[in-house]
C-alpha atoms as a PDB file:
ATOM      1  CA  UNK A   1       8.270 -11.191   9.007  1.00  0.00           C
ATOM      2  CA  UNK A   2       5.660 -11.244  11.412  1.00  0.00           C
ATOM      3  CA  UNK A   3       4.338 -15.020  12.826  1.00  0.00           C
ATOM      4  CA  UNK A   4       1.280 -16.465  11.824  1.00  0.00           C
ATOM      5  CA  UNK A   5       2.100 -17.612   8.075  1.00  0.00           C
ATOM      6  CA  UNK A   6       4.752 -19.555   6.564  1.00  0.00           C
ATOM      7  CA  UNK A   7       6.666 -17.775   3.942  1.00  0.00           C
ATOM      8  CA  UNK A   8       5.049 -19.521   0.928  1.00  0.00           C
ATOM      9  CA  UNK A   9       1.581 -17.863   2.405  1.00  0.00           C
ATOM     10  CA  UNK A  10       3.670 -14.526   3.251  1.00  0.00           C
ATOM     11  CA  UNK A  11       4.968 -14.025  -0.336  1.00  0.00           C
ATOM     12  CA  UNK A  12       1.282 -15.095  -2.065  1.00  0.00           C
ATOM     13  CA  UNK A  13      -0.251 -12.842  -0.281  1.00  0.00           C
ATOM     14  CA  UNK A  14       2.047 -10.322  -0.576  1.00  0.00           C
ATOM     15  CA  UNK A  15       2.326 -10.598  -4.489  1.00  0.00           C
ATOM     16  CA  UNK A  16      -1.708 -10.685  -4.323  1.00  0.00           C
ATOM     17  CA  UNK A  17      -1.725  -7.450  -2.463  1.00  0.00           C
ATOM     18  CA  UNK A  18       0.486  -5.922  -4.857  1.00  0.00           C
ATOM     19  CA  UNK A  19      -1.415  -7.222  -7.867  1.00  0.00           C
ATOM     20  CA  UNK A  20      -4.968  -6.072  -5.999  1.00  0.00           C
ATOM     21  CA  UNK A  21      -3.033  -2.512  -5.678  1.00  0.00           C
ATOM     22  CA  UNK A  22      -1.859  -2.346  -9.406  1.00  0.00           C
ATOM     23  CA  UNK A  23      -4.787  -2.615 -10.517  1.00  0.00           C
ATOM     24  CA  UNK A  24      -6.171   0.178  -8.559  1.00  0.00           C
ATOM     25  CA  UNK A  25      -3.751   2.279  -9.535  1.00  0.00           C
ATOM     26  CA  UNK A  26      -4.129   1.784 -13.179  1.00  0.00           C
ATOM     27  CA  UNK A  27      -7.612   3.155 -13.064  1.00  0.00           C
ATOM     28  CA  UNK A  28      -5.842   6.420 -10.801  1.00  0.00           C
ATOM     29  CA  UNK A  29      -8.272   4.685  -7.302  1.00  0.00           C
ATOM     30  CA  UNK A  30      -7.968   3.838  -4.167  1.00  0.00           C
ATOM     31  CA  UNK A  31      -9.236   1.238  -1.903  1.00  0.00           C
ATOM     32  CA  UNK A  32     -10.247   1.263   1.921  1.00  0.00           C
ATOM     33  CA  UNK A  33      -7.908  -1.211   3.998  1.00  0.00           C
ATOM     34  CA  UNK A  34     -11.195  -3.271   5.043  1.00  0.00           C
ATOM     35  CA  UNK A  35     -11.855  -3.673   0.971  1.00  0.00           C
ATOM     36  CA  UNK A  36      -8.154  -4.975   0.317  1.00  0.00           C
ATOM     37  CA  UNK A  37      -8.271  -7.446   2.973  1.00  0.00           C
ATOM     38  CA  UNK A  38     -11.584  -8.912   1.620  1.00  0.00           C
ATOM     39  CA  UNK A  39      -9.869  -9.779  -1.731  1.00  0.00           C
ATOM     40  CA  UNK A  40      -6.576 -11.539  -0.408  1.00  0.00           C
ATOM     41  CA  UNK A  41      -7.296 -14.845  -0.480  1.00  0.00           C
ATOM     42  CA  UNK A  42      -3.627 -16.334   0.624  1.00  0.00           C
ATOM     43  CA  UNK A  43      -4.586 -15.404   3.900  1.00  0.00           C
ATOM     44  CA  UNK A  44      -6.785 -14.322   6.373  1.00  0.00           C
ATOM     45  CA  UNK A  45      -6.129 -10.648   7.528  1.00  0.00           C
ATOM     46  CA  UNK A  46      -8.338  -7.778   9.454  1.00  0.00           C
ATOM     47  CA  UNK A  47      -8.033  -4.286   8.355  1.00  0.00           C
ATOM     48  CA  UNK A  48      -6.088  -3.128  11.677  1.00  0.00           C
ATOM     49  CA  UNK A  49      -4.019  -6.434  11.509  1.00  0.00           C
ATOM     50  CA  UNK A  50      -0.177  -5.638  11.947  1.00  0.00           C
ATOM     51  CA  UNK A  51       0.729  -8.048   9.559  1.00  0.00           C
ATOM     52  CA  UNK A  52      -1.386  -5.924   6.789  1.00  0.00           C
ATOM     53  CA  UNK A  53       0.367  -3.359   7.681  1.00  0.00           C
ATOM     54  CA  UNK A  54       3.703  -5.041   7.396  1.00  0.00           C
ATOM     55  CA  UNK A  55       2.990  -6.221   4.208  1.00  0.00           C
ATOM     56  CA  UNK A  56       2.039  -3.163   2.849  1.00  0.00           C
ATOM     57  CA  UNK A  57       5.611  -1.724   4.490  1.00  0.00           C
ATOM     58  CA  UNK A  58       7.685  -4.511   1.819  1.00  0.00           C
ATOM     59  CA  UNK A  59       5.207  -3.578  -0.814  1.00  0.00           C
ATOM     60  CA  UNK A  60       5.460  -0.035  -0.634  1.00  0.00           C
ATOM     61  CA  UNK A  61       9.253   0.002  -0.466  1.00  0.00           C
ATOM     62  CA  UNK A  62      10.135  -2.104  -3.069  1.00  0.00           C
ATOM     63  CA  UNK A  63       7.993   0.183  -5.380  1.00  0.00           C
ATOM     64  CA  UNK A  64       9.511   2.947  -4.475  1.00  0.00           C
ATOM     65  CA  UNK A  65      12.958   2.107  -4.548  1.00  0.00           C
ATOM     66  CA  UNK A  66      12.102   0.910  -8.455  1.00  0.00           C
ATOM     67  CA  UNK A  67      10.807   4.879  -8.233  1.00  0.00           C
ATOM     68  CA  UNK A  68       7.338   4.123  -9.122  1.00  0.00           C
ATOM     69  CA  UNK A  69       5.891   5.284  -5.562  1.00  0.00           C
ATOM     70  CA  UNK A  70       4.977   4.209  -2.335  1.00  0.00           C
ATOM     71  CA  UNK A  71       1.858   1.928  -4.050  1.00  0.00           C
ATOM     72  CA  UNK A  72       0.152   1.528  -0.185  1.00  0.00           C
ATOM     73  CA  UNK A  73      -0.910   5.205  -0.808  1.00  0.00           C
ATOM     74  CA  UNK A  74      -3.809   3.755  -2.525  1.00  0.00           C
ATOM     75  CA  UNK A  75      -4.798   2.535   0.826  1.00  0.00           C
ATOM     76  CA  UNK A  76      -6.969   4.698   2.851  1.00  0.00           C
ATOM     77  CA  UNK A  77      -9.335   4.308   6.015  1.00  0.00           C
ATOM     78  CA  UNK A  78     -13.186   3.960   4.720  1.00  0.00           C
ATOM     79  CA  UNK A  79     -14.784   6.044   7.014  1.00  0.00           C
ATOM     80  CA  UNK A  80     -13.218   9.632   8.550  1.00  0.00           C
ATOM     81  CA  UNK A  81     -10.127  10.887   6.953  1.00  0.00           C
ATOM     82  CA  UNK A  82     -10.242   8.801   3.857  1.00  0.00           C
ATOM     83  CA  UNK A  83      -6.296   9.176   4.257  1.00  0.00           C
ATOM     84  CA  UNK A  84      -3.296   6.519   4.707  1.00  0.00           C
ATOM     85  CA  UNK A  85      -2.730   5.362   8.408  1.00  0.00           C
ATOM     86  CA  UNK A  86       0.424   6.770  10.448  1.00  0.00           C
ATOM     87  CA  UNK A  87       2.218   4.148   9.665  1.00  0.00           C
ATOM     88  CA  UNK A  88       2.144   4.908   5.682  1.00  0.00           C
ATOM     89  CA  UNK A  89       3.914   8.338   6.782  1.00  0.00           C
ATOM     90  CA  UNK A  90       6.019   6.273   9.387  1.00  0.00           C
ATOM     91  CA  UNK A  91       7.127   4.311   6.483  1.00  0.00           C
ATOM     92  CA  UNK A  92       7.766   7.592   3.923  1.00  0.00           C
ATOM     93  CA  UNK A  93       9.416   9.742   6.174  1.00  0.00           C
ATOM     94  CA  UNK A  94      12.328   6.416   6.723  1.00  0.00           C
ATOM     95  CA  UNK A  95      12.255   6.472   2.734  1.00  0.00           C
ATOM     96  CA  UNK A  96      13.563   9.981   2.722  1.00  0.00           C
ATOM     97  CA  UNK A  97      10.160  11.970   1.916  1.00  0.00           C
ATOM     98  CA  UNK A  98       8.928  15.191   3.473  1.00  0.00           C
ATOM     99  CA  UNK A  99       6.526  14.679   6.073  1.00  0.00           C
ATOM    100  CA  UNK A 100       6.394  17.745   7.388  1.00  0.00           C
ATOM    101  CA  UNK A 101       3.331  18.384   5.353  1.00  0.00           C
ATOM    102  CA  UNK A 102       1.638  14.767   5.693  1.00  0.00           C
ATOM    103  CA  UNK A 103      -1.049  16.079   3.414  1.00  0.00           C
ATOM    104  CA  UNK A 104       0.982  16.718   0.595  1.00  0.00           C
ATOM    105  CA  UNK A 105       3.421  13.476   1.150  1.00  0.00           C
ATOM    106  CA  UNK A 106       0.377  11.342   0.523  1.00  0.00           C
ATOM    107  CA  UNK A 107      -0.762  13.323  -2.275  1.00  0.00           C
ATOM    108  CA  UNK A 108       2.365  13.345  -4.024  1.00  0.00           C
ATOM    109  CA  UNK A 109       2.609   9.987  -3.615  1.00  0.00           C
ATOM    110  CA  UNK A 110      -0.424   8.972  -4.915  1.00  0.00           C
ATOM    111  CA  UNK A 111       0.315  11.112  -8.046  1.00  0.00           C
ATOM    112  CA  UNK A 112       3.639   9.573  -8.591  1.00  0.00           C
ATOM    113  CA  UNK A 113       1.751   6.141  -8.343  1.00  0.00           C
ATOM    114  CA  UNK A 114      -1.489   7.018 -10.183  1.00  0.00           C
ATOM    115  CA  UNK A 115       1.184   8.864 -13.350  1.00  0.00           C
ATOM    116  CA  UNK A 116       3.141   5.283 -12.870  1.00  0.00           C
ATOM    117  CA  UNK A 117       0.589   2.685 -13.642  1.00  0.00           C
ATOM    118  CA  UNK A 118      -1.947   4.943 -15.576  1.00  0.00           C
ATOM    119  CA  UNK A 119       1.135   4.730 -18.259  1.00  0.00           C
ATOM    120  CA  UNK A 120       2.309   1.676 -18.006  1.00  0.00           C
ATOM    121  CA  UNK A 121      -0.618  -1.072 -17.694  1.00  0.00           C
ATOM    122  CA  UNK A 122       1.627  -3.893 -17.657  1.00  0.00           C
END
């Protein structure tokens, strides 16, 4: 875990990510990393901020080892690309998916996510 926070903040914020993520998901969105760090209220991230990133690393591995997706697909740069940052395709391609293609990793992804939660609003 990265310093900065105790593990009491790490795992509130962490939960609130996920729970800020879910929700996007139900409705089949997305959200820019500078929008998801203005919600978290556990604590006090920038958009480029490692730890964001790290977070997003547990979150998005633990979802998709309970095979409902890598759930940081959702998050995407406001401006330019509109796409995940390298390390979202960092992170798939050491859970076993096809990068060669980052294009259609992400896309696949979010499908698998969006088909997830769009089902199953709980």
């Amino acid at each position: 875990m990265p310093s900065g926070f105790s593990q009491g903040e790490w795992d509130t914020a962490k939960a609130e990510i996920k729970e800020i993520l879910i929700d996007r998901a139900k409705v089949r969105g997305m959200i820019p990393y500078s929008d998801l760090v203005a919600r978290v209220r556990a604590i006090d991230l920038e958009a480029h901020d490692q730890r964001l990133f790290a977070i997003l690393g547990e979150v998005s591995t633990e979802e998709a080892h309970a095979g409902r997706g890598m759930l940081s697909a959702l998050v995407v740069h406001k401006d330019g690309d509109m796409k995940p940052g390298p390390g979202f395709f960092d992170l798939a391609k050491s859970l076993g998916r096809n990068t060669s293609d980052v294009l259609e990793c992400w896309v696949d992804e979010l499908r698998k996510v969006h088909a997830y939660w769009g089902k199953n609003p709980a």
